[in-house]
PDB file of N, CA and C in Angstrom:
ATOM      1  N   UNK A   1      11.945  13.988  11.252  1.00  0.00           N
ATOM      2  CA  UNK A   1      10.934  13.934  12.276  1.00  0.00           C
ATOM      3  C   UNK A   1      10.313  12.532  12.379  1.00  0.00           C
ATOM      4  N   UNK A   2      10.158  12.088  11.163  1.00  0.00           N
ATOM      5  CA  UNK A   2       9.567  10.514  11.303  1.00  0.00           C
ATOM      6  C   UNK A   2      10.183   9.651  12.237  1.00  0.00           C
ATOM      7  N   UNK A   3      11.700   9.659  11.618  1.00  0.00           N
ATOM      8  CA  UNK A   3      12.370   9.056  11.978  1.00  0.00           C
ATOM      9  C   UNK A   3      12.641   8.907  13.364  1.00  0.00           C
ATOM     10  N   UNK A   4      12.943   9.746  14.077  1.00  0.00           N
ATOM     11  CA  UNK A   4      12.867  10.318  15.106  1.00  0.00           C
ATOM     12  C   UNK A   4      11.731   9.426  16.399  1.00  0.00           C
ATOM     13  N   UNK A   5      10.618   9.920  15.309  1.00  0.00           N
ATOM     14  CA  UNK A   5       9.335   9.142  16.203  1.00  0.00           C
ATOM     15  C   UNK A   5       9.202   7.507  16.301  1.00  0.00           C
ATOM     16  N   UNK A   6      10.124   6.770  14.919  1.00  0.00           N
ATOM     17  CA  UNK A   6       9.999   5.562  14.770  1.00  0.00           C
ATOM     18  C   UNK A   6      11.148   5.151  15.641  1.00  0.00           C
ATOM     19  N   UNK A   7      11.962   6.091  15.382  1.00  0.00           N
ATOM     20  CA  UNK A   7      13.548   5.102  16.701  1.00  0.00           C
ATOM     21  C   UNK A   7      12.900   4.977  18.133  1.00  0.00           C
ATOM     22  N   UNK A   8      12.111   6.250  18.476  1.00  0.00           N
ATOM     23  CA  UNK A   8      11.129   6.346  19.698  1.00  0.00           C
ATOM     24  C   UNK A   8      10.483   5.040  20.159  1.00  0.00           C
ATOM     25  N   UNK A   9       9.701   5.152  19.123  1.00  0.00           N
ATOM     26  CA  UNK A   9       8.416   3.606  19.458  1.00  0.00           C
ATOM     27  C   UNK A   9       8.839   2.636  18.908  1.00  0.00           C
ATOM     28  N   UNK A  10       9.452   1.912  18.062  1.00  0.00           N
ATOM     29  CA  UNK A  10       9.472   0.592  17.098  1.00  0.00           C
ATOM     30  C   UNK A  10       9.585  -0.547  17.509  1.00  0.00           C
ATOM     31  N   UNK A  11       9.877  -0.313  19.307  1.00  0.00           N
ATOM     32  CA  UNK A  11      10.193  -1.727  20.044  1.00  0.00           C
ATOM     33  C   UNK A  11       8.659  -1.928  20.485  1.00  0.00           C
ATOM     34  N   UNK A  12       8.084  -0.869  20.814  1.00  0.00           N
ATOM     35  CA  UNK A  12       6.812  -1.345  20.724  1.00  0.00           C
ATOM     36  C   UNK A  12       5.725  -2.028  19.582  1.00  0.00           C
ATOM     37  N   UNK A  13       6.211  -1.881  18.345  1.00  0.00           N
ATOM     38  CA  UNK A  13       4.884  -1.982  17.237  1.00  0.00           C
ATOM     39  C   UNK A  13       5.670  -3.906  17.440  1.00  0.00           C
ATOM     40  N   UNK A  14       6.462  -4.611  18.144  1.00  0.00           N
ATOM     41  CA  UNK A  14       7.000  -5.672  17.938  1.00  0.00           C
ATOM     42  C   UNK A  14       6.562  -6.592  18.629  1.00  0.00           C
ATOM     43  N   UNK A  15       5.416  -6.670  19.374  1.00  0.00           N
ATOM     44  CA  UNK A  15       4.924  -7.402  20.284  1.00  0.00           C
ATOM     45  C   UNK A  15       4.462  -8.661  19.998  1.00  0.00           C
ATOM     46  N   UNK A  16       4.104  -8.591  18.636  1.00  0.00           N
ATOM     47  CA  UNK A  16       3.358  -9.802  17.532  1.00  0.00           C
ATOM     48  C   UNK A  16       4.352 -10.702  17.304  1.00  0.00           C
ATOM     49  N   UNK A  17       5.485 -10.030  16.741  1.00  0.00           N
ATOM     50  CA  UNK A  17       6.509 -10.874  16.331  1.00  0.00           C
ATOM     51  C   UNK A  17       7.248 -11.732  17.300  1.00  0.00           C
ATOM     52  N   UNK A  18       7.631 -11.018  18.165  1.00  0.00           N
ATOM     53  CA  UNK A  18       8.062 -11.919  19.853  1.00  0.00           C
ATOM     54  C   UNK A  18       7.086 -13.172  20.262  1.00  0.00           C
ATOM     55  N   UNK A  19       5.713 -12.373  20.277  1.00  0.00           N
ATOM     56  CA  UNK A  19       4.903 -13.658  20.717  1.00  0.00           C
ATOM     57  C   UNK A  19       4.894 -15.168  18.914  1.00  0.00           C
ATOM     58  N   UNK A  20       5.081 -14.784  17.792  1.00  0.00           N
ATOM     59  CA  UNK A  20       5.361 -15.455  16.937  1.00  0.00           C
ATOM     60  C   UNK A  20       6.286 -16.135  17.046  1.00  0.00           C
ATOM     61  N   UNK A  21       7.645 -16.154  17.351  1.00  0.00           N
ATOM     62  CA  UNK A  21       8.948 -16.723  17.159  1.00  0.00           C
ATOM     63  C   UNK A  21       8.749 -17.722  18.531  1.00  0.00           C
ATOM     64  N   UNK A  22       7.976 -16.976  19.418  1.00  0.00           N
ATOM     65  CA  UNK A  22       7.888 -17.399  20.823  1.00  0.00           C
ATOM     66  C   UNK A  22       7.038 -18.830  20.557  1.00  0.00           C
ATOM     67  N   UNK A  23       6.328 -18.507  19.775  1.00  0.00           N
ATOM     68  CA  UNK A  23       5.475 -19.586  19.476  1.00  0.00           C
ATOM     69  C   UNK A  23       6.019 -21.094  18.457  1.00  0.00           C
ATOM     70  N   UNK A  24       6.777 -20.649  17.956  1.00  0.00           N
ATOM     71  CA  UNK A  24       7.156 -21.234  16.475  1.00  0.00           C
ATOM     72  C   UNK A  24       8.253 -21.975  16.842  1.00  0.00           C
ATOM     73  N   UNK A  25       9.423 -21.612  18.028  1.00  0.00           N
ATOM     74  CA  UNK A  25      10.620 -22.360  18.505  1.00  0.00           C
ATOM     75  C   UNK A  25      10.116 -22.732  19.983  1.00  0.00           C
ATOM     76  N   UNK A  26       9.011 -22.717  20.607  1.00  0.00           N
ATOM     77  CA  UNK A  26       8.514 -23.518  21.904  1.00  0.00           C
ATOM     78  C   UNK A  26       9.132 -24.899  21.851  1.00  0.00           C
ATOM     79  N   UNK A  27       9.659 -25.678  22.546  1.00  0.00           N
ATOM     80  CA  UNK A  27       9.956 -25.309  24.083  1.00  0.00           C
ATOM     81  C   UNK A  27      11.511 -24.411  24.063  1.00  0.00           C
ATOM     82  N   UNK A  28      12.191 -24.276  23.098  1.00  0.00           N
ATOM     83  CA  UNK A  28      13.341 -23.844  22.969  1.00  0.00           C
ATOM     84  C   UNK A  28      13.112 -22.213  22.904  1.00  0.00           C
ATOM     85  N   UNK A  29      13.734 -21.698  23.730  1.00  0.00           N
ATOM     86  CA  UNK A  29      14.151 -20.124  24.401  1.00  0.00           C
ATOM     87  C   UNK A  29      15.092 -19.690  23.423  1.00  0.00           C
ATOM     88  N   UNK A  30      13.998 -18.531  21.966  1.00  0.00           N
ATOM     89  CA  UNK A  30      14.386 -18.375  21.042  1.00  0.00           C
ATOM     90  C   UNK A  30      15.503 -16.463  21.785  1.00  0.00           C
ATOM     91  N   UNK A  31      16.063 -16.096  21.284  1.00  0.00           N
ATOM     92  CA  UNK A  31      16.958 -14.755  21.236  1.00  0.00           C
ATOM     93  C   UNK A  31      17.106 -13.984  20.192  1.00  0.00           C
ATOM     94  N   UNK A  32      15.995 -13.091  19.766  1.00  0.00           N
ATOM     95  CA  UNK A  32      15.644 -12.317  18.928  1.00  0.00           C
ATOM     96  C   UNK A  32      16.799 -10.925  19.380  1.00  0.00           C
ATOM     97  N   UNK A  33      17.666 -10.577  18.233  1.00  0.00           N
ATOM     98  CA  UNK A  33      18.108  -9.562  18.441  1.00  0.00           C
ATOM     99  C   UNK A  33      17.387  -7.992  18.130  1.00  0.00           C
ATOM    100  N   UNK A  34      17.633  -6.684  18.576  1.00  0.00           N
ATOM    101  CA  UNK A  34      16.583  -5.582  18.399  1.00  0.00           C
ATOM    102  C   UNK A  34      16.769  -5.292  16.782  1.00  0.00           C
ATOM    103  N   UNK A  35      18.036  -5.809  15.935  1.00  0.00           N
ATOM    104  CA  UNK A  35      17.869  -5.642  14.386  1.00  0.00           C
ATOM    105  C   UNK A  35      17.231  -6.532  14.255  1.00  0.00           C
ATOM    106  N   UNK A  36      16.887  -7.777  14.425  1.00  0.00           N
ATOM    107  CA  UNK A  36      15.988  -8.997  13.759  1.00  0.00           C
ATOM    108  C   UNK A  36      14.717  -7.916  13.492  1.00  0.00           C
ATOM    109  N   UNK A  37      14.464  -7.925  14.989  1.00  0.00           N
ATOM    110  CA  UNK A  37      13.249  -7.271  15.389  1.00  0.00           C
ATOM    111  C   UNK A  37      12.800  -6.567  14.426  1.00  0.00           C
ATOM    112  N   UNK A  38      13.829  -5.122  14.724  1.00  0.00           N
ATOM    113  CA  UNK A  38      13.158  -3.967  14.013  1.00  0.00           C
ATOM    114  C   UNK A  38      13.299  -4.208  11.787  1.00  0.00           C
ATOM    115  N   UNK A  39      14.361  -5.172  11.498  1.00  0.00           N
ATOM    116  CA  UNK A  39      14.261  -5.380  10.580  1.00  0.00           C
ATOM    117  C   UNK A  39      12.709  -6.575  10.101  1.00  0.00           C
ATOM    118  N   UNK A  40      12.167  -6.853  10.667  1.00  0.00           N
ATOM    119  CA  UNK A  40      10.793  -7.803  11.070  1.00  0.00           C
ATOM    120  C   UNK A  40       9.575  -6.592  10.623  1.00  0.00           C
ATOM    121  N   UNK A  41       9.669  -5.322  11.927  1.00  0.00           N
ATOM    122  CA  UNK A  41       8.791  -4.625  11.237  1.00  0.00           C
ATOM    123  C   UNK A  41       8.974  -3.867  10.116  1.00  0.00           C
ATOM    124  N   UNK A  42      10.060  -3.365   9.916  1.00  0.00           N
ATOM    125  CA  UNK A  42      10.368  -2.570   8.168  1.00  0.00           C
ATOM    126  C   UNK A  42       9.443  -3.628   7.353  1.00  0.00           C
ATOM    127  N   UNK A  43       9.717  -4.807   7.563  1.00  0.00           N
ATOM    128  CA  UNK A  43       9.708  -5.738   5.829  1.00  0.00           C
ATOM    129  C   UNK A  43       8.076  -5.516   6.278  1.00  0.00           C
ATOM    130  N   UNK A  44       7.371  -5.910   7.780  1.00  0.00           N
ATOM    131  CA  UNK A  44       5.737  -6.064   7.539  1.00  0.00           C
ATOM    132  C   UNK A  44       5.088  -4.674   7.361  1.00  0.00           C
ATOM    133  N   UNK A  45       6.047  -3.248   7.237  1.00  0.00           N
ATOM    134  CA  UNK A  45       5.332  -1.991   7.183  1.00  0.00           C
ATOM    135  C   UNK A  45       5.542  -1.612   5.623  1.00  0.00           C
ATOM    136  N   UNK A  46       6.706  -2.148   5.128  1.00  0.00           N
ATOM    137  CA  UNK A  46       6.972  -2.296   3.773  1.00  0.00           C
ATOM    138  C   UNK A  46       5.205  -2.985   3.167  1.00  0.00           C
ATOM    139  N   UNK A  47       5.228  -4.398   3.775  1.00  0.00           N
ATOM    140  CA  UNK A  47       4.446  -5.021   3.044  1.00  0.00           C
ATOM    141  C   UNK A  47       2.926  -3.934   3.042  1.00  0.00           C
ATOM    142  N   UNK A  48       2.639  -3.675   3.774  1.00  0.00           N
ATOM    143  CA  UNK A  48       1.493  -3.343   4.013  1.00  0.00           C
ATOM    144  C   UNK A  48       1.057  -2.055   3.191  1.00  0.00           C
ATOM    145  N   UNK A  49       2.291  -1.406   3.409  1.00  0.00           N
ATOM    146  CA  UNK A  49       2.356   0.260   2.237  1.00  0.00           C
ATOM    147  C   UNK A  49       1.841  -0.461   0.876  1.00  0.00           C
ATOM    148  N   UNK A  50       2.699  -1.262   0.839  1.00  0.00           N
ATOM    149  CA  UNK A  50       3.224  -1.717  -0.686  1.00  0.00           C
ATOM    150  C   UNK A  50       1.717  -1.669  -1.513  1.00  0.00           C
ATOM    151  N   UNK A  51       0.408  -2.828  -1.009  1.00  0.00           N
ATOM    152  CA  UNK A  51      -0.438  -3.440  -0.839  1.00  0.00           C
ATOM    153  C   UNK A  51      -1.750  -1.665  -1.119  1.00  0.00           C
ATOM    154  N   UNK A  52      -1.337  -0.496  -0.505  1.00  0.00           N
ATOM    155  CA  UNK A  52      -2.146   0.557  -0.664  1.00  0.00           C
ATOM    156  C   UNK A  52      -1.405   1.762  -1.558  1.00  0.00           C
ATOM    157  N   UNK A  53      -0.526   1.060  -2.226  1.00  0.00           N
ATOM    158  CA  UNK A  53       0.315   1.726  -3.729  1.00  0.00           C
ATOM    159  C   UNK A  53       1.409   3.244  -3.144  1.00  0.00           C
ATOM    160  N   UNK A  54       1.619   2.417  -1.651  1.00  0.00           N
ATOM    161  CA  UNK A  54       2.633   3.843  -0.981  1.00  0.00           C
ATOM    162  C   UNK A  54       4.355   2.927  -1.384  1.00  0.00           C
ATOM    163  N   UNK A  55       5.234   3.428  -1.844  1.00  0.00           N
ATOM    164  CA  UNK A  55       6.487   3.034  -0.996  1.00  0.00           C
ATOM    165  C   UNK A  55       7.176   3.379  -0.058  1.00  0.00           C
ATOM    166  N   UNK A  56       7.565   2.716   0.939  1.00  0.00           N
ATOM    167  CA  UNK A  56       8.252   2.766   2.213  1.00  0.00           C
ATOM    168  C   UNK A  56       9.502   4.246   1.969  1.00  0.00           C
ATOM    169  N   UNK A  57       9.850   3.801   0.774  1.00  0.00           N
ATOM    170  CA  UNK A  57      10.989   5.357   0.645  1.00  0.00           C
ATOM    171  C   UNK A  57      10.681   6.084   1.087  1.00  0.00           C
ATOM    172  N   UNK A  58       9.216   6.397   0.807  1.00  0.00           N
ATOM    173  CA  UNK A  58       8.893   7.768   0.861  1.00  0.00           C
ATOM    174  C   UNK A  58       8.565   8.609   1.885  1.00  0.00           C
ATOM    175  N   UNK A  59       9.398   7.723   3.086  1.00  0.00           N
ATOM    176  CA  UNK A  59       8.870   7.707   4.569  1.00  0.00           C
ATOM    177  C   UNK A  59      10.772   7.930   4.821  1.00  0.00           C
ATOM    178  N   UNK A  60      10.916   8.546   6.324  1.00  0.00           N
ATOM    179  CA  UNK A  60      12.348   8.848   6.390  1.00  0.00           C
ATOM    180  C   UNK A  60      12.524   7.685   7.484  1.00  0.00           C
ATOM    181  N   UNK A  61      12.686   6.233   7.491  1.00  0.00           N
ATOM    182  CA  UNK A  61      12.333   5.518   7.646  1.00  0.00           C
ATOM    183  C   UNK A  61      13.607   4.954   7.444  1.00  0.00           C
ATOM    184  N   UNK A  62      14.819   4.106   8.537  1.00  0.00           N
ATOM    185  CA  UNK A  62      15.828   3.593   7.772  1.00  0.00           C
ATOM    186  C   UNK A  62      15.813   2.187   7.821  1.00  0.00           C
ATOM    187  N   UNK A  63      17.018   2.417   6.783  1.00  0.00           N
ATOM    188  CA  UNK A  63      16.777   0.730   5.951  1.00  0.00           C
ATOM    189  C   UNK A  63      17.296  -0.607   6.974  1.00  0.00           C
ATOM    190  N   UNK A  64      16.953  -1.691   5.815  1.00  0.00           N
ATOM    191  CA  UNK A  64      16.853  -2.939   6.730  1.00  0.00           C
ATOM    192  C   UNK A  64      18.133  -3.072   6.995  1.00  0.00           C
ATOM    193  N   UNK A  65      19.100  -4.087   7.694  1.00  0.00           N
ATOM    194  CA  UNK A  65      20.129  -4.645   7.934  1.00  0.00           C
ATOM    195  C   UNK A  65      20.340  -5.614   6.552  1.00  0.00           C
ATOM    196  N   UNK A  66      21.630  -5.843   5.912  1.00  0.00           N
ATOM    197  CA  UNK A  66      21.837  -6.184   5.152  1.00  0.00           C
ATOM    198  C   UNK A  66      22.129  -7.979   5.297  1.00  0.00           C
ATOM    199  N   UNK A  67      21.705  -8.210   6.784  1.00  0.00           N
ATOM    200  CA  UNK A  67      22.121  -9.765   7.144  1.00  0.00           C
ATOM    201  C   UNK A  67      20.214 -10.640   7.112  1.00  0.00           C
ATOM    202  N   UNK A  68      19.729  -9.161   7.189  1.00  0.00           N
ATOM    203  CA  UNK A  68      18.131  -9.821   7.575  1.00  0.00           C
ATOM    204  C   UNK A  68      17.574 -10.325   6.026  1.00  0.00           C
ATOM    205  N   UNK A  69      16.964 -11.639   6.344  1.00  0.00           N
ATOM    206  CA  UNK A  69      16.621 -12.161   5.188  1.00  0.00           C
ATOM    207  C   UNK A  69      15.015 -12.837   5.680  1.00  0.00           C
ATOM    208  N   UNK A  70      13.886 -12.306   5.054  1.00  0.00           N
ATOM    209  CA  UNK A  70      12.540 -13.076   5.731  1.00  0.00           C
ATOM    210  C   UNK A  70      12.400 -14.116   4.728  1.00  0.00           C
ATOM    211  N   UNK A  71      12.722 -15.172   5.457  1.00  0.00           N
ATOM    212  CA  UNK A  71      12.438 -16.747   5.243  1.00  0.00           C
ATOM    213  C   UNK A  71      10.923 -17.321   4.953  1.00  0.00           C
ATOM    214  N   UNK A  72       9.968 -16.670   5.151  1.00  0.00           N
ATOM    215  CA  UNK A  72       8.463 -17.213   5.188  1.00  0.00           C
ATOM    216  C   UNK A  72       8.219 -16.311   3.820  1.00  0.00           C
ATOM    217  N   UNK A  73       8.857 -15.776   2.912  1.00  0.00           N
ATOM    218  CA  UNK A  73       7.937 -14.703   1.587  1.00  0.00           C
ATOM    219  C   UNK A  73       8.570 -15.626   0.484  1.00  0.00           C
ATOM    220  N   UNK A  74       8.196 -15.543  -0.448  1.00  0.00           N
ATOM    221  CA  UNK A  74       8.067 -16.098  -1.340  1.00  0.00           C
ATOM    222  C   UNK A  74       9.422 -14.981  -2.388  1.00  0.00           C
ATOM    223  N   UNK A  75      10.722 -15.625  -2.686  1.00  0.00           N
ATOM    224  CA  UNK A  75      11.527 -14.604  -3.408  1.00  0.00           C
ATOM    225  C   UNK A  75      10.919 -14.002  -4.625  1.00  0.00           C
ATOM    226  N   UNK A  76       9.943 -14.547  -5.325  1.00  0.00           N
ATOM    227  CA  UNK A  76       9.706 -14.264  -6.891  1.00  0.00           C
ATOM    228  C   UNK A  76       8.432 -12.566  -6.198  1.00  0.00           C
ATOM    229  N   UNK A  77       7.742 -12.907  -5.371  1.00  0.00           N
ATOM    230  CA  UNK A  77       6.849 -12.019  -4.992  1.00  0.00           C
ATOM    231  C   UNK A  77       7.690 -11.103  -4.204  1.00  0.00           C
ATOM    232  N   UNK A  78       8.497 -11.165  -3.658  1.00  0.00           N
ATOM    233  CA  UNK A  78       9.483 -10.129  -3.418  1.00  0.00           C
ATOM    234  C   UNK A  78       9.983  -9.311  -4.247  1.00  0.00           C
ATOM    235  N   UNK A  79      10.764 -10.022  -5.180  1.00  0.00           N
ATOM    236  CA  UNK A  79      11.418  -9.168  -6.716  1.00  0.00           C
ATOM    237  C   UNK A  79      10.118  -8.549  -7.065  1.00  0.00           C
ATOM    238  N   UNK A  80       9.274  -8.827  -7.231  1.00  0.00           N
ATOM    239  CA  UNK A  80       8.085  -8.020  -7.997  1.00  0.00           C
ATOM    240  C   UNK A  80       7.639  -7.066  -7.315  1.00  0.00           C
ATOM    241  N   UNK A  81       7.652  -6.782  -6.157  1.00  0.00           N
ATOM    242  CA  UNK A  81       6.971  -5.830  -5.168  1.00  0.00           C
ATOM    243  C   UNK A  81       7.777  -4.987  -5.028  1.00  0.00           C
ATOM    244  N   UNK A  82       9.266  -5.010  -5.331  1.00  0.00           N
ATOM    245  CA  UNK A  82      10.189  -4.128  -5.550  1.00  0.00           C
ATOM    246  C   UNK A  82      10.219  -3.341  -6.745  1.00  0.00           C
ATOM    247  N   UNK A  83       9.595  -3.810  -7.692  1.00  0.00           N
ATOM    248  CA  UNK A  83       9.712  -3.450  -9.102  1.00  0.00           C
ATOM    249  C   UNK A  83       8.708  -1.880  -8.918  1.00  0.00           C
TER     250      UNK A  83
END
């Protein structure tokens, strides 16, 4: 059922990130694909669970793309937030 509701909406919770990239590669006409995207919000809904002691598992919620890599986190604080 989650799931369901998140394939529904998820292009919407992405509005931040578009206007970000939009911002960050100006004047150049960046091409965000809908996995960038939706792999963009997993990692910031990840982060945010993480932060109020939920994990994302525990949500029927599917996983990231195995090509998406977020470039702005810090790897060592990554490994640990996984732990």
């Amino acid at each position: 059922m989650k799931e369901i509701f998140f394939e529904k909406n998820w292009r919407l919770m992405t509005d931040d990130f578009k206007f970000v990239l939009e911002q960050k590669y100006h004047p150049i006409k960046h091409h965000i694909t809908d996995n960038q995207l939706r792999d963009m919000l997993l990692d910031d809904l990840q982060y945010i669970l993480c932060h109020n002691g939920i994990k994302i598992t525990t949500f029927d919620l599917p996983n990231r793309s195995f090509d998406y890599n977020n470039c702005n986190n810090n790897c060592l604080i990554e490994v640990e937030t996984r732990l």
